[in-house]
N, C-alpha and C. Protein backbone atom coordinates (compact mmCIF):
# COMPACT_ATOMS: atom_id res chain seq x y z
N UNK A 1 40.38 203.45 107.56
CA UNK A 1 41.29 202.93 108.57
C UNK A 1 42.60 202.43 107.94
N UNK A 2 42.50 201.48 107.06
CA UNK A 2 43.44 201.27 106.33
C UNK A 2 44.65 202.52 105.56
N UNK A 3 43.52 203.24 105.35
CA UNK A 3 44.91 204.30 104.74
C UNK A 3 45.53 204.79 105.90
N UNK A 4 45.14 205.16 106.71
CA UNK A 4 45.34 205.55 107.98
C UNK A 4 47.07 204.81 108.60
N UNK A 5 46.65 204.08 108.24
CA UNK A 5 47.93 202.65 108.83
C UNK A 5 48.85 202.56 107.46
N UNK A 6 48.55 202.79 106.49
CA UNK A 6 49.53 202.86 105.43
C UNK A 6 50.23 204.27 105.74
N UNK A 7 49.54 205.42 106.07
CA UNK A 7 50.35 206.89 105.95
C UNK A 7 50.61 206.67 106.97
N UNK A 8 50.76 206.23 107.92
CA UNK A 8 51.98 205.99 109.57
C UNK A 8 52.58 205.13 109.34
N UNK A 9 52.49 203.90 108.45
CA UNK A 9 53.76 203.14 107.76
C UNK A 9 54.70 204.24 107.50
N UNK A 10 54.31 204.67 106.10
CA UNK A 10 54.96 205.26 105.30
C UNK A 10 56.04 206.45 105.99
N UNK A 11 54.83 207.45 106.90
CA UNK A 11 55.61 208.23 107.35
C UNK A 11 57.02 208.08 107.81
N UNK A 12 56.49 206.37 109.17
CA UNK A 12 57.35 206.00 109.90
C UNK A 12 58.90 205.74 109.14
N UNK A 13 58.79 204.62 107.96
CA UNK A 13 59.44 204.35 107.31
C UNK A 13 60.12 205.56 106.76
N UNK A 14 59.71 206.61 106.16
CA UNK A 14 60.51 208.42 106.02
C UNK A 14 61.66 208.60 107.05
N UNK A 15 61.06 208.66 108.06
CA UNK A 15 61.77 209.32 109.27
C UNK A 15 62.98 208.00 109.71
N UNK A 16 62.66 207.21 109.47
CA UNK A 16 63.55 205.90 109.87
C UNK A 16 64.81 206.29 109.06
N UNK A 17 64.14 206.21 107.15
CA UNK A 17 65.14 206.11 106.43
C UNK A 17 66.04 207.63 106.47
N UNK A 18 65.47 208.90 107.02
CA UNK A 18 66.57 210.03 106.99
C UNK A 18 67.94 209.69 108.14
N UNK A 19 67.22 209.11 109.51
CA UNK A 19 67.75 208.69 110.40
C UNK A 19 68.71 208.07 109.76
N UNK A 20 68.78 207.00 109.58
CA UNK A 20 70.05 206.06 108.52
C UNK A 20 70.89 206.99 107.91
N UNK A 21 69.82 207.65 106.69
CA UNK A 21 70.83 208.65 106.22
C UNK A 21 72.01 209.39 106.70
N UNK A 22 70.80 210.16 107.50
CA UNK A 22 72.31 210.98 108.31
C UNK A 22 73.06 210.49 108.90
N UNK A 23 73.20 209.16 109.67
CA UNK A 23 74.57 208.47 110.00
C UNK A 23 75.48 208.01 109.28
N UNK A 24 74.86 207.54 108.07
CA UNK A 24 75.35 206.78 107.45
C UNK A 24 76.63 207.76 105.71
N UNK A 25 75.85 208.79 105.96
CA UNK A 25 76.10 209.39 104.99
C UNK A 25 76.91 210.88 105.23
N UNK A 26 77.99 211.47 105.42
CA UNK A 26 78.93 212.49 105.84
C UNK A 26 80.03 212.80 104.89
N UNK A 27 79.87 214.00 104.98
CA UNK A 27 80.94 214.72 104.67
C UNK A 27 82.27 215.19 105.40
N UNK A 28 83.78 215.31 104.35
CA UNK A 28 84.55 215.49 105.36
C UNK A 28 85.00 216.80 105.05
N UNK A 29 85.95 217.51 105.96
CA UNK A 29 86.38 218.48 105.82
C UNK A 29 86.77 219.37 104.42
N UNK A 30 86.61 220.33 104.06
CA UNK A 30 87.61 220.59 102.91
C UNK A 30 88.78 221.60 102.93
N UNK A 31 89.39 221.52 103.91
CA UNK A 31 90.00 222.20 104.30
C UNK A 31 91.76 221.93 103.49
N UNK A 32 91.34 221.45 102.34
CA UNK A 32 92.50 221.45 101.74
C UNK A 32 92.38 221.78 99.61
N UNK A 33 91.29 222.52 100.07
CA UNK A 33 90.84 223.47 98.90
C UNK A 33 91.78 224.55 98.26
N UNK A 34 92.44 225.06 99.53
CA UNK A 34 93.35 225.90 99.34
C UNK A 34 94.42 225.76 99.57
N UNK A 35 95.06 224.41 99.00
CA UNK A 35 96.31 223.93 99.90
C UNK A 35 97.14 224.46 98.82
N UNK A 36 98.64 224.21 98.99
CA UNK A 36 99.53 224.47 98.15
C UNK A 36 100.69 223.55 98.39
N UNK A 37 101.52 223.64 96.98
CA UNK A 37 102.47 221.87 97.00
C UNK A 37 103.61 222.49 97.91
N UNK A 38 103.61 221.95 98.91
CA UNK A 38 105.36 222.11 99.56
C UNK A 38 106.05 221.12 99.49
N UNK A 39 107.69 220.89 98.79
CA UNK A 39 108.70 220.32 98.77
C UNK A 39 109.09 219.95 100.25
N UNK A 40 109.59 218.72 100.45
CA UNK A 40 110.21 218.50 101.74
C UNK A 40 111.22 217.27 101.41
N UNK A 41 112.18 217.88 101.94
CA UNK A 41 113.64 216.70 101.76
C UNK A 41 114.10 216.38 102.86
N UNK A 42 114.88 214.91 102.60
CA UNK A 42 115.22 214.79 103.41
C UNK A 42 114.78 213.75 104.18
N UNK A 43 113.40 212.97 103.91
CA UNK A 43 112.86 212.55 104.73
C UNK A 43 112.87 211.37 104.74
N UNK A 44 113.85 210.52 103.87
CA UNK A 44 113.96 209.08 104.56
C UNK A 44 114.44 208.58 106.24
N UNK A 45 113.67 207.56 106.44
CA UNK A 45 113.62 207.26 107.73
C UNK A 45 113.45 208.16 108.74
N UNK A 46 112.52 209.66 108.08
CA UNK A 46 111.66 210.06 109.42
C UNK A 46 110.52 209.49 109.47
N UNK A 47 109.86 209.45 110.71
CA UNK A 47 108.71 209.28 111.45
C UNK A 47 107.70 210.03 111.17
N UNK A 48 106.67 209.04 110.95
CA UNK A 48 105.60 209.91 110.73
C UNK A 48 104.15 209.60 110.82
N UNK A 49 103.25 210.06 110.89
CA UNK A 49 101.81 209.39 110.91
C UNK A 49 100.95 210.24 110.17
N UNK A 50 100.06 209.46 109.52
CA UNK A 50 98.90 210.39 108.42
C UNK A 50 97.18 209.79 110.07
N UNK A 51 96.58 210.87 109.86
CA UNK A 51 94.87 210.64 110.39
C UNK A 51 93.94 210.83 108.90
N UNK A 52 93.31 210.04 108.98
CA UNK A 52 92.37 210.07 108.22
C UNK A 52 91.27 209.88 108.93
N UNK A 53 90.20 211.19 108.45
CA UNK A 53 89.21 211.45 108.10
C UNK A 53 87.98 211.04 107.91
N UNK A 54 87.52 210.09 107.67
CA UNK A 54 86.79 209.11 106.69
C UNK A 54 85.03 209.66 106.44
N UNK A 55 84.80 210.10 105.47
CA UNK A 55 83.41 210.52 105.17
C UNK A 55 82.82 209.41 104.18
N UNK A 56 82.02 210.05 103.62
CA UNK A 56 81.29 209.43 102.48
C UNK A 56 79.71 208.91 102.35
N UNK A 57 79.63 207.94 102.11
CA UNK A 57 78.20 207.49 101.66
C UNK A 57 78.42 205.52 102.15
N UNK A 58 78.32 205.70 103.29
CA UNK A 58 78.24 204.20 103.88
C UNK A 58 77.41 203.34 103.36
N UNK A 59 76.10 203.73 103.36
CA UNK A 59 75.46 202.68 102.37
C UNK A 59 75.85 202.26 101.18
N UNK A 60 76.55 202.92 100.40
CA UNK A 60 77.31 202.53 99.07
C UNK A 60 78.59 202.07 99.25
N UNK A 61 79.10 202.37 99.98
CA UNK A 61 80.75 202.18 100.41
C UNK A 61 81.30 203.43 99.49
N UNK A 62 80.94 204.13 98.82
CA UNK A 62 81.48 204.87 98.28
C UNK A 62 82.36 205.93 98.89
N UNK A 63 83.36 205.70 99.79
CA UNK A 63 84.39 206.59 100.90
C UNK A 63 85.18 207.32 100.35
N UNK A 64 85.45 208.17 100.72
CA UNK A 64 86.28 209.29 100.32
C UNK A 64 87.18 209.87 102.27
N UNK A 65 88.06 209.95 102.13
CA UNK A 65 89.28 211.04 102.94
C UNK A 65 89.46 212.59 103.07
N UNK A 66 89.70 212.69 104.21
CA UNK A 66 90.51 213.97 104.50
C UNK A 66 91.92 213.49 105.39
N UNK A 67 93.07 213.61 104.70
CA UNK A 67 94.24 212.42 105.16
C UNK A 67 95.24 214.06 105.69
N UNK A 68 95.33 213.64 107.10
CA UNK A 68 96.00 214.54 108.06
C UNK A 68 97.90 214.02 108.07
N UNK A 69 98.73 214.94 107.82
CA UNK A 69 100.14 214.29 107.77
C UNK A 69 101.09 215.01 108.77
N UNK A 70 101.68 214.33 109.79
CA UNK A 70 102.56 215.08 110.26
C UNK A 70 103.79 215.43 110.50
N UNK A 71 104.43 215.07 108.96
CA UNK A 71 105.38 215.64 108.39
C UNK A 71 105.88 216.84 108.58
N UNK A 72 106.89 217.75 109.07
CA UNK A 72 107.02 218.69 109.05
C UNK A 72 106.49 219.27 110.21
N UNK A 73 106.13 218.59 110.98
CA UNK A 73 105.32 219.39 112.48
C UNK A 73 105.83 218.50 113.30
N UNK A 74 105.75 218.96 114.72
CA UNK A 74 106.14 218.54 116.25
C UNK A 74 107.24 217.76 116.50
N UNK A 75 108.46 218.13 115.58
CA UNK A 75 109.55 217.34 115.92
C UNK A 75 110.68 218.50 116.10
N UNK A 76 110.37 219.14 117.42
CA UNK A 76 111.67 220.45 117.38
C UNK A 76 112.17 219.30 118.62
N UNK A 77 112.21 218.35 119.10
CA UNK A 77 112.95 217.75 120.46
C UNK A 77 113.65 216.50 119.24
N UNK A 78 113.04 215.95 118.77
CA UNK A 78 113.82 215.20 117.65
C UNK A 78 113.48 215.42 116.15
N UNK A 79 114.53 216.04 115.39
CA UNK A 79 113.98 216.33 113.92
C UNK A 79 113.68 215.23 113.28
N UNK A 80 114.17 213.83 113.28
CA UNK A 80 113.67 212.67 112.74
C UNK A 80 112.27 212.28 113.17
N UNK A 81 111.61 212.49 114.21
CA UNK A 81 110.49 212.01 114.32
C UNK A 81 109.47 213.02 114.77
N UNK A 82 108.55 213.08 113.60
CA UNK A 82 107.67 214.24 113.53
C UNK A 82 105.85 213.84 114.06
N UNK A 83 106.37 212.40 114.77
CA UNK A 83 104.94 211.45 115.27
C UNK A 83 105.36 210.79 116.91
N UNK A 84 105.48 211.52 117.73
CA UNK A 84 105.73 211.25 119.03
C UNK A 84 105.16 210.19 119.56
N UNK A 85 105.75 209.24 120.03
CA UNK A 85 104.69 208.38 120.72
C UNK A 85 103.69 209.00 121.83
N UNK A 86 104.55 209.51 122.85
CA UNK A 86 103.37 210.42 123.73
C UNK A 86 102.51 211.32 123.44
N UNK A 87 102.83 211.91 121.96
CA UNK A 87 101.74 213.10 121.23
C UNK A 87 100.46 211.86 120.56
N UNK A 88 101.12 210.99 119.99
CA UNK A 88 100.34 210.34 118.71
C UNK A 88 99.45 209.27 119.60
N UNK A 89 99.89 209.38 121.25
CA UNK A 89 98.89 208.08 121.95
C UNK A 89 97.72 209.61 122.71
N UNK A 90 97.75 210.43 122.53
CA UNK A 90 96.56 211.64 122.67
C UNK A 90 95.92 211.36 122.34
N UNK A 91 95.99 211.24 120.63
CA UNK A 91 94.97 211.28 119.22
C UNK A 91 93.72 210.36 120.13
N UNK A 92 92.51 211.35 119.93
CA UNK A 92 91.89 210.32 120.50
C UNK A 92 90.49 210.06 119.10
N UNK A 93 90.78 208.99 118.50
CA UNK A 93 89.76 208.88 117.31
C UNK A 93 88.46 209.14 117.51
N UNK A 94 87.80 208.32 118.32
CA UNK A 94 86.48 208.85 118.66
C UNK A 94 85.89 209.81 119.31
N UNK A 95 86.93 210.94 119.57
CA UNK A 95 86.51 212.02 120.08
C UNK A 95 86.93 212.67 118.51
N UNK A 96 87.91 212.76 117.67
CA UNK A 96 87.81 213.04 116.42
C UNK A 96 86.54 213.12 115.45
N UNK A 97 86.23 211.87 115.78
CA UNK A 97 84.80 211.48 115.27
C UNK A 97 83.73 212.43 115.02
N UNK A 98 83.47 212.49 116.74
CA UNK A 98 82.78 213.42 117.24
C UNK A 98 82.54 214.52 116.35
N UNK A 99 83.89 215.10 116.80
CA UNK A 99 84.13 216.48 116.49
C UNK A 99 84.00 217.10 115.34
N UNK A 100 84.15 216.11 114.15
CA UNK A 100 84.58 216.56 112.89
C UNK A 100 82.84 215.76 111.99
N UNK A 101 82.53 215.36 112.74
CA UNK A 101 81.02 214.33 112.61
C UNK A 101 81.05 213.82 110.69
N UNK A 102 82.28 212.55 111.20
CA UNK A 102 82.64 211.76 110.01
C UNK A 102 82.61 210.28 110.56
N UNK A 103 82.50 209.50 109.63
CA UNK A 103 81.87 208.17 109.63
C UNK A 103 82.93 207.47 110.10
N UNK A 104 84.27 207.62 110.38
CA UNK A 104 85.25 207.27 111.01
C UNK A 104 86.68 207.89 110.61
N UNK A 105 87.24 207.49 111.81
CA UNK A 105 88.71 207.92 112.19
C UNK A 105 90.02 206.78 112.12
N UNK A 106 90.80 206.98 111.36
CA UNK A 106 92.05 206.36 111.19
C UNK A 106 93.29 206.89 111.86
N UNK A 107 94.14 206.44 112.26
CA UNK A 107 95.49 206.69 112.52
C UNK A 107 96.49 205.51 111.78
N UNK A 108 96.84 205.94 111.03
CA UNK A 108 97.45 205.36 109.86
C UNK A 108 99.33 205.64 110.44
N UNK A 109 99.53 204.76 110.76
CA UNK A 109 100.69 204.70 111.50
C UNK A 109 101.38 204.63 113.54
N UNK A 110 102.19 205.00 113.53
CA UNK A 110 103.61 205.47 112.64
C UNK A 110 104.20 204.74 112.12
N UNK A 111 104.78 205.53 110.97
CA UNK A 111 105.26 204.64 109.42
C UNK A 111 106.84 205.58 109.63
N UNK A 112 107.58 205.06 108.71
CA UNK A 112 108.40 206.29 108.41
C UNK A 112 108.66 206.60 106.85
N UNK A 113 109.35 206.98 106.58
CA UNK A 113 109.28 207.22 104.78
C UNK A 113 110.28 206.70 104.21
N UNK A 114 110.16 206.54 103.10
CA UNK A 114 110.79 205.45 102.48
C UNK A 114 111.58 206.36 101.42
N UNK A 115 110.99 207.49 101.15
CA UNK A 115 111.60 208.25 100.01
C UNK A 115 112.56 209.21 100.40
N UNK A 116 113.18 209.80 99.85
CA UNK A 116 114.43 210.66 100.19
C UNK A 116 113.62 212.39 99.75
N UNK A 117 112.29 212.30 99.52
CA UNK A 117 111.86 213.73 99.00
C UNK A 117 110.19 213.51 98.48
N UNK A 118 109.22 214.69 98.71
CA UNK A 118 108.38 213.97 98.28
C UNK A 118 107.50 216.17 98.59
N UNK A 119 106.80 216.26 97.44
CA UNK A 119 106.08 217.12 97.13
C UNK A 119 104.60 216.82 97.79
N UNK A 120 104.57 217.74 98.99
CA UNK A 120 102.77 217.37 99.51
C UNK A 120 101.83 218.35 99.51
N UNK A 121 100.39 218.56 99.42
CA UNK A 121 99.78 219.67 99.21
C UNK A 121 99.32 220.09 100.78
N UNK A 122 99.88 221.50 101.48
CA UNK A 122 99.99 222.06 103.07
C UNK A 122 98.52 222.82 103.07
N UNK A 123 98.06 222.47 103.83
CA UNK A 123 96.52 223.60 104.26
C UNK A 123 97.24 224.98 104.95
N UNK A 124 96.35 225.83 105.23
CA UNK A 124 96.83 226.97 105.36
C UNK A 124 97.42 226.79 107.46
N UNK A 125 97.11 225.91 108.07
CA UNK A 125 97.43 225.90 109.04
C UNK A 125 98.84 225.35 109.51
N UNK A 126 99.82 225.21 108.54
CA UNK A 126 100.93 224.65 108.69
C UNK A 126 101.88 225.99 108.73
């Protein structure tokens, strides 16, 4: 009887701890494996916002990024600002979440830039 109640401990305790696991523990995109450096000038005091990603290993804190920039995109109505307020209030994080099934979602801005030029690595969807 006793073992009985130890191997449905045990089991229980298995299935508990994968459960944890898999929430707790995600990977993020790598969709910048194949990126390449593009130059962009010009860009003090444009507008801009980075999304991040956020994967990793929650039980450790050990986090790691996939940092989204939108530099260089959606500013053909104003070239200075490439982070719309009406585009960037869409972003909807927890449907990000969802979607991309990462341990959380950032919107890291809008900021604007401080530098006059700055070399970034572009995924193939730009």
């Amino acid at each position: 009887m006793k073992t009985k109640i130890i191997g449905a401990i045990v089991l229980l305790l298995g299935i508990v701890s994968f459960v944890v696991y898999s929430k707790a523990v995600k990977a993020v995109p790598q969709d910048g494996v194949d990126a390449t450096v593009m130059r962009f000038d010009n860009l003090r005091a444009l507008r801009y916002t980075e999304i991040f990603l956020i994967g990793g290993n929650g039980l450790t804190h050990n986090l790691n990024a996939a940092v989204y920039n939108t530099s260089g995109l959606n500013n053909s109505a104003d070239p200075r600002d490439s982070s719309p307020q009406a585009m960037l209030d869409k972003v909807d994080a927890v449907a990000l979440k969802k979607q991309f099934d990462v341990l959380s979602v950032f919107k890291n801005g809008p900021r604007f830039w401080t530098n006059d030029w700055i070399d970034l690595p572009v995924g193939t969807g730009f």
